[in-house]
C-alpha atoms as a PDB file:
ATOM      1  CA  UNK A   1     -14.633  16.346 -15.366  1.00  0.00           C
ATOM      2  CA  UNK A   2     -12.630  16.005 -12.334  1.00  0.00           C
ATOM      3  CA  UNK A   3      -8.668  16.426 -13.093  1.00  0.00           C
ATOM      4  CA  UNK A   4      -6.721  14.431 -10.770  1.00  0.00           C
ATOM      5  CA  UNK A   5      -3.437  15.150 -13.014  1.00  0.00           C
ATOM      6  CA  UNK A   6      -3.302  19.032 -11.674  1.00  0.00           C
ATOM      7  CA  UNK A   7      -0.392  19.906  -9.577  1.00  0.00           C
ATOM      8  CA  UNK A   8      -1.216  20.619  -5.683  1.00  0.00           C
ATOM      9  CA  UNK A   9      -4.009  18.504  -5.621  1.00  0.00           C
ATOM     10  CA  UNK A  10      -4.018  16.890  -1.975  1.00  0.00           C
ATOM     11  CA  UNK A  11      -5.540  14.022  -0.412  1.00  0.00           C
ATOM     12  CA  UNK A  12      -5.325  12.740   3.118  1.00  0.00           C
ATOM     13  CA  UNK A  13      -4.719   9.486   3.829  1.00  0.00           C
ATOM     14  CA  UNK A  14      -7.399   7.705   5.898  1.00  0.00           C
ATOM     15  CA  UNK A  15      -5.118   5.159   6.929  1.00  0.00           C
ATOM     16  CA  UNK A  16      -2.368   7.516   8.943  1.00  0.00           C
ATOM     17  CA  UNK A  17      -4.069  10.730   8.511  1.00  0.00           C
ATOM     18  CA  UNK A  18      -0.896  11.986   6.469  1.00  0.00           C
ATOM     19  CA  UNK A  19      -1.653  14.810   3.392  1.00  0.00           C
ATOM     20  CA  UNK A  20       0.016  13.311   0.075  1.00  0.00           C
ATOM     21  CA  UNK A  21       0.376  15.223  -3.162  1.00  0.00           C
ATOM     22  CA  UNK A  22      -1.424  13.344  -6.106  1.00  0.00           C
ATOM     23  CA  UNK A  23       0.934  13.313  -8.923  1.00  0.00           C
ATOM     24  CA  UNK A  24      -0.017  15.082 -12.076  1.00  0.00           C
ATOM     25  CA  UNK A  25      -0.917  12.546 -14.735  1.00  0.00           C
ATOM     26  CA  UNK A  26      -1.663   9.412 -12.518  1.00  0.00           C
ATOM     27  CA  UNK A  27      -4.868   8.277 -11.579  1.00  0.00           C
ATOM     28  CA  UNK A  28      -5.924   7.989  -7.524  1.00  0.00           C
ATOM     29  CA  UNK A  29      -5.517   3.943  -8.087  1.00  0.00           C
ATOM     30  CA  UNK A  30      -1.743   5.161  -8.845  1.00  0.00           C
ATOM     31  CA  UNK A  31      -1.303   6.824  -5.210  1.00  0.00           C
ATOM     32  CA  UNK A  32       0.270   5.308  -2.350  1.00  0.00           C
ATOM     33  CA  UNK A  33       0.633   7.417   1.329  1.00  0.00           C
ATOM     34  CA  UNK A  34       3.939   8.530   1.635  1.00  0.00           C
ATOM     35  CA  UNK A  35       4.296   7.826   5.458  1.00  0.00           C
ATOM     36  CA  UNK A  36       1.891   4.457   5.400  1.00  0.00           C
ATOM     37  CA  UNK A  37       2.242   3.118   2.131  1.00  0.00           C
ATOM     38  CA  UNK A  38      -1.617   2.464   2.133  1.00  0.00           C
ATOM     39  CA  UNK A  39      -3.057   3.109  -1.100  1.00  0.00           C
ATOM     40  CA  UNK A  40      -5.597   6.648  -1.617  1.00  0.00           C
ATOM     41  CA  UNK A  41      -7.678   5.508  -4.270  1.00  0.00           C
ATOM     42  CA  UNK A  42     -11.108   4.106  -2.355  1.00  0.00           C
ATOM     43  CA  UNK A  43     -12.250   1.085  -4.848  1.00  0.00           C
ATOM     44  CA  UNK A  44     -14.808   0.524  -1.608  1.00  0.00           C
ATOM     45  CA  UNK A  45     -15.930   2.992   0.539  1.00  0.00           C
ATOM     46  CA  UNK A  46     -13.991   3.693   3.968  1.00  0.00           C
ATOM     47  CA  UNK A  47     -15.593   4.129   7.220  1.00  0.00           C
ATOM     48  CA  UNK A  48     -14.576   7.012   8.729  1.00  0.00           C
ATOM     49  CA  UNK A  49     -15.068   8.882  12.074  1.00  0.00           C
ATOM     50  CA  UNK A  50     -15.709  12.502  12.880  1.00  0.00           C
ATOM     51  CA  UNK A  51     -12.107  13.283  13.484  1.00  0.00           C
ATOM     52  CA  UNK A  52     -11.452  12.346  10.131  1.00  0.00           C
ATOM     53  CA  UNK A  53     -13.842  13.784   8.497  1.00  0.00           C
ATOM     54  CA  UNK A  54     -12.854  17.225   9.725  1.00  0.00           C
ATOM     55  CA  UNK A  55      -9.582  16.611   8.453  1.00  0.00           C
ATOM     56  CA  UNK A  56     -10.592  15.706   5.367  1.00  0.00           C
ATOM     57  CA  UNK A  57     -12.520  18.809   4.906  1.00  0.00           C
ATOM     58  CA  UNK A  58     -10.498  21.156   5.878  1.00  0.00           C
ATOM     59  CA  UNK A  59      -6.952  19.367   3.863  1.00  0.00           C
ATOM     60  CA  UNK A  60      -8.086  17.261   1.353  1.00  0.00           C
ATOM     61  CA  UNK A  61      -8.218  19.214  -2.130  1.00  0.00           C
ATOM     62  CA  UNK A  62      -9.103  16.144  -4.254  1.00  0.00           C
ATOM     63  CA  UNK A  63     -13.112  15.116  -4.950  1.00  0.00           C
ATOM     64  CA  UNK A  64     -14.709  12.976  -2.322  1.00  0.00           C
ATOM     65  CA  UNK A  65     -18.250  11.864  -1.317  1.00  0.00           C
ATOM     66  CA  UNK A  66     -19.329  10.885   1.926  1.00  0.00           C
ATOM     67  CA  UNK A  67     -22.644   8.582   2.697  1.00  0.00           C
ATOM     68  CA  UNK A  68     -23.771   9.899   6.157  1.00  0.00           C
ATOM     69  CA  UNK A  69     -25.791   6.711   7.499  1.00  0.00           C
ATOM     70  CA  UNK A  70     -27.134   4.601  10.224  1.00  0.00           C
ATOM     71  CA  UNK A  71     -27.159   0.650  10.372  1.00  0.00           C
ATOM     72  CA  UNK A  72     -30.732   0.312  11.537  1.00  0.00           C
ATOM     73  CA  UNK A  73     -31.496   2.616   8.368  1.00  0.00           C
ATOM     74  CA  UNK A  74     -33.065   0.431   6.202  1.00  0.00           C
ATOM     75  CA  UNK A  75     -32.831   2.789   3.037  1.00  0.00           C
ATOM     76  CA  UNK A  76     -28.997   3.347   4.405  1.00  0.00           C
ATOM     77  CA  UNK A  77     -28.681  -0.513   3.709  1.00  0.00           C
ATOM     78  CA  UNK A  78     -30.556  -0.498   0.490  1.00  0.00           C
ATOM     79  CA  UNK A  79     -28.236   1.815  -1.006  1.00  0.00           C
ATOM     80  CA  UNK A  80     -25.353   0.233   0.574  1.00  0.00           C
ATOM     81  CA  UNK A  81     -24.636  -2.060  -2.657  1.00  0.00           C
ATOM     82  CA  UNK A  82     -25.429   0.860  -5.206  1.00  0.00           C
ATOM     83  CA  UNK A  83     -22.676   2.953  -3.243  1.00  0.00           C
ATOM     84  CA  UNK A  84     -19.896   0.461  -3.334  1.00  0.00           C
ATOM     85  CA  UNK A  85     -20.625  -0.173  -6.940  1.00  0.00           C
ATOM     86  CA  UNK A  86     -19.924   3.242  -7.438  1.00  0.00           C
ATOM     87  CA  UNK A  87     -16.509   3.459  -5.492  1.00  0.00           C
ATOM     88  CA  UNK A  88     -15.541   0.592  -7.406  1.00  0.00           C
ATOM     89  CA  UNK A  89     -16.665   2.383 -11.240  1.00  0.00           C
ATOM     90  CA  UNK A  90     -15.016   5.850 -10.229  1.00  0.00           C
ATOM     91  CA  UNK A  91     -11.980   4.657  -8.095  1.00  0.00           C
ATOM     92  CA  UNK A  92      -9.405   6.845 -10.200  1.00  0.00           C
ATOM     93  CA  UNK A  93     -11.188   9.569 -10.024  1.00  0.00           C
ATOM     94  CA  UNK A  94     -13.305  10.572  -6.564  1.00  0.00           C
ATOM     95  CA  UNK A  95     -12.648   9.062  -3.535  1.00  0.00           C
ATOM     96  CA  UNK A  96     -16.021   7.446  -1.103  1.00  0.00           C
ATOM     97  CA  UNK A  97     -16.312   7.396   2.462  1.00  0.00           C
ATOM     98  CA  UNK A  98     -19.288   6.644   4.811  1.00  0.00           C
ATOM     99  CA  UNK A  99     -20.180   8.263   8.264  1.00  0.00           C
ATOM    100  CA  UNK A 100     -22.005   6.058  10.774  1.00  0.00           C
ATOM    101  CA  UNK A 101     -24.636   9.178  12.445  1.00  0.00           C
ATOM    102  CA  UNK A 102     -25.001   7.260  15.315  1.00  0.00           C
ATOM    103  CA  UNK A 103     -20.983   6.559  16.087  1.00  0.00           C
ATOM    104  CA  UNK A 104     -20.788  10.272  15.042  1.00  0.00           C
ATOM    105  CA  UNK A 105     -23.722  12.350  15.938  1.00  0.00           C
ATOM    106  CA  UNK A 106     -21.656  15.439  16.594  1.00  0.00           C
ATOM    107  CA  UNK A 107     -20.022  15.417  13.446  1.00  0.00           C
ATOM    108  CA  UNK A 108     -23.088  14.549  11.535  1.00  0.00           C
ATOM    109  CA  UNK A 109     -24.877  17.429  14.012  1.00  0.00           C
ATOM    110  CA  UNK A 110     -21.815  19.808  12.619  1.00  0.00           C
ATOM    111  CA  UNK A 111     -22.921  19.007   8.568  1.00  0.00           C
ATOM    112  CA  UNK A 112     -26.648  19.595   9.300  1.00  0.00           C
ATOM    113  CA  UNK A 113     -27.690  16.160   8.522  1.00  0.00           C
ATOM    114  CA  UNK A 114     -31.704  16.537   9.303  1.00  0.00           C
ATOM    115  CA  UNK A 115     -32.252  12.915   7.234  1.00  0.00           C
ATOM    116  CA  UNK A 116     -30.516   9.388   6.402  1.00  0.00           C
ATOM    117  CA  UNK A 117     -28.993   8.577   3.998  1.00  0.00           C
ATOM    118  CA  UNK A 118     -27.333  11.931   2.929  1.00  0.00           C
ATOM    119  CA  UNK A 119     -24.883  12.104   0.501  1.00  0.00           C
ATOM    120  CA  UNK A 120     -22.481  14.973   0.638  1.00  0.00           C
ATOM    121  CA  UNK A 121     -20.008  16.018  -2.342  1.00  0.00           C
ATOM    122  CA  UNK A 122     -16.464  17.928  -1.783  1.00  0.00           C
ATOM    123  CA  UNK A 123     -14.162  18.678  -4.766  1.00  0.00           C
ATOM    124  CA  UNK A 124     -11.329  21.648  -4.347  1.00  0.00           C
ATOM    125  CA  UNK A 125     -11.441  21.896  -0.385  1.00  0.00           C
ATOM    126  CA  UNK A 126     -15.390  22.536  -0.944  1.00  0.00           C
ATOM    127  CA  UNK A 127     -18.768  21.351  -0.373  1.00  0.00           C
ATOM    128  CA  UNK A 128     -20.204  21.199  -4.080  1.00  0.00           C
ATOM    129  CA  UNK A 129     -23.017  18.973  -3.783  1.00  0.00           C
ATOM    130  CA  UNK A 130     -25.622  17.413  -1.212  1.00  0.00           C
ATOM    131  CA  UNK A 131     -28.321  14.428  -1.686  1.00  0.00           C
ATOM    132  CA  UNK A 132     -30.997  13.367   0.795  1.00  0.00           C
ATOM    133  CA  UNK A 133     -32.348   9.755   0.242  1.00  0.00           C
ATOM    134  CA  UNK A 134     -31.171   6.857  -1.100  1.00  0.00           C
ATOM    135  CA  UNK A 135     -29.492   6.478  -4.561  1.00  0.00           C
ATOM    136  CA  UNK A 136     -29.352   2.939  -6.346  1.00  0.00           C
ATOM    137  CA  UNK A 137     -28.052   1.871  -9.476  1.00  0.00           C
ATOM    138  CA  UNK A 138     -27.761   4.478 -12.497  1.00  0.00           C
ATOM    139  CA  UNK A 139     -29.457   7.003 -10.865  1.00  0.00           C
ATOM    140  CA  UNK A 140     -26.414   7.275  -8.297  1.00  0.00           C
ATOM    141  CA  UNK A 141     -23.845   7.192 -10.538  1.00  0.00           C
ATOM    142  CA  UNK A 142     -25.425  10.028 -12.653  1.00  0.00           C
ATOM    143  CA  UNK A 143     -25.422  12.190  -9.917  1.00  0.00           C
ATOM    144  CA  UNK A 144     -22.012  11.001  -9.276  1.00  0.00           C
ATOM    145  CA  UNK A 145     -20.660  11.923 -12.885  1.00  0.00           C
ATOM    146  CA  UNK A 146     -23.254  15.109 -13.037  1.00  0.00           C
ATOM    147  CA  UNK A 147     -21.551  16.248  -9.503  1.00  0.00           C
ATOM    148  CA  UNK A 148     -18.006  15.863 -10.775  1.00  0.00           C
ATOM    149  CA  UNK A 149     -18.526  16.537 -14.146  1.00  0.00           C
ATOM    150  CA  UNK A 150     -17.146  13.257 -15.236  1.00  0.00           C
ATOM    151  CA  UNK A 151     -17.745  11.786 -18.699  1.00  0.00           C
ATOM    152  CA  UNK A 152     -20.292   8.541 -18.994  1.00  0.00           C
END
């Protein structure tokens, strides 16, 4: 299960770009940026760039997914639903973010994306977890919980 109550634990705002300390017993929902005031948790997923992204891999010490997608991709859009639902279900605990490939094709070049959609896992300032193809319903938020070892 992911612990979002241990000290340390850091997540970047996507808002201002600012690192924030999660505090120990609160969920994500709890969190608000420091310098921004915008809140961490992600109850729907947040587009981000490639700029971003790098500095949420190489800061952020707090569990995150990222959907690496395309808007002509019609699978992309199929899941599209599916994935919100599941920002919404595990907001206190793992924060969701999506990657357009085309607005982004070097950092999606840079993760070895060879397929849309991908889904890419991070928990503890690593990559834990990768999924090619599109996830709906149950079966992405098994993987979800099974990823992050979060109970049902």
């Amino acid at each position: 299960m992911v612990d979002t109550t241990v000290k340390g634990r850091i997540a970047i705002c996507t808002s201002c770009g600012a690192p924030n300390r999660v505090a120990a017993g609160k969920p994500l929902s709890a969190g608000k940026c420091g310098k921004c005031s915008q809140k961490l948790a992600t109850p729907k997923p947040v587009d981000i760039d490639g700029a971003m992204l790098e500095r949420l891999i190489a800061r952020d010490t707090g569990a995150f997914v990222l959907d690496v997608w395309a808007p002509w991709c019609g699978p992309c859009r199929m899941m599209a639903p599916a994935y919100e639902a599941a920002a919404g279900r595990f907001a206190d605990q793992v924060r969701f973010f999506k990657l357009n490939s085309d607005q982004n094709q070097e950092a999606a070049g840079k993760l070895g994306i060879r397929g849309i959609p991908t889904l890419l896992a991070w928990e503890d300032g690593s990559l834990i977890a990768n999924k090619a193809g599109a996830q709906t319903g149950e079966g992405l938020a098994r993987w979800i919980q099974s990823t992050f070892r979060l109970s049902a």
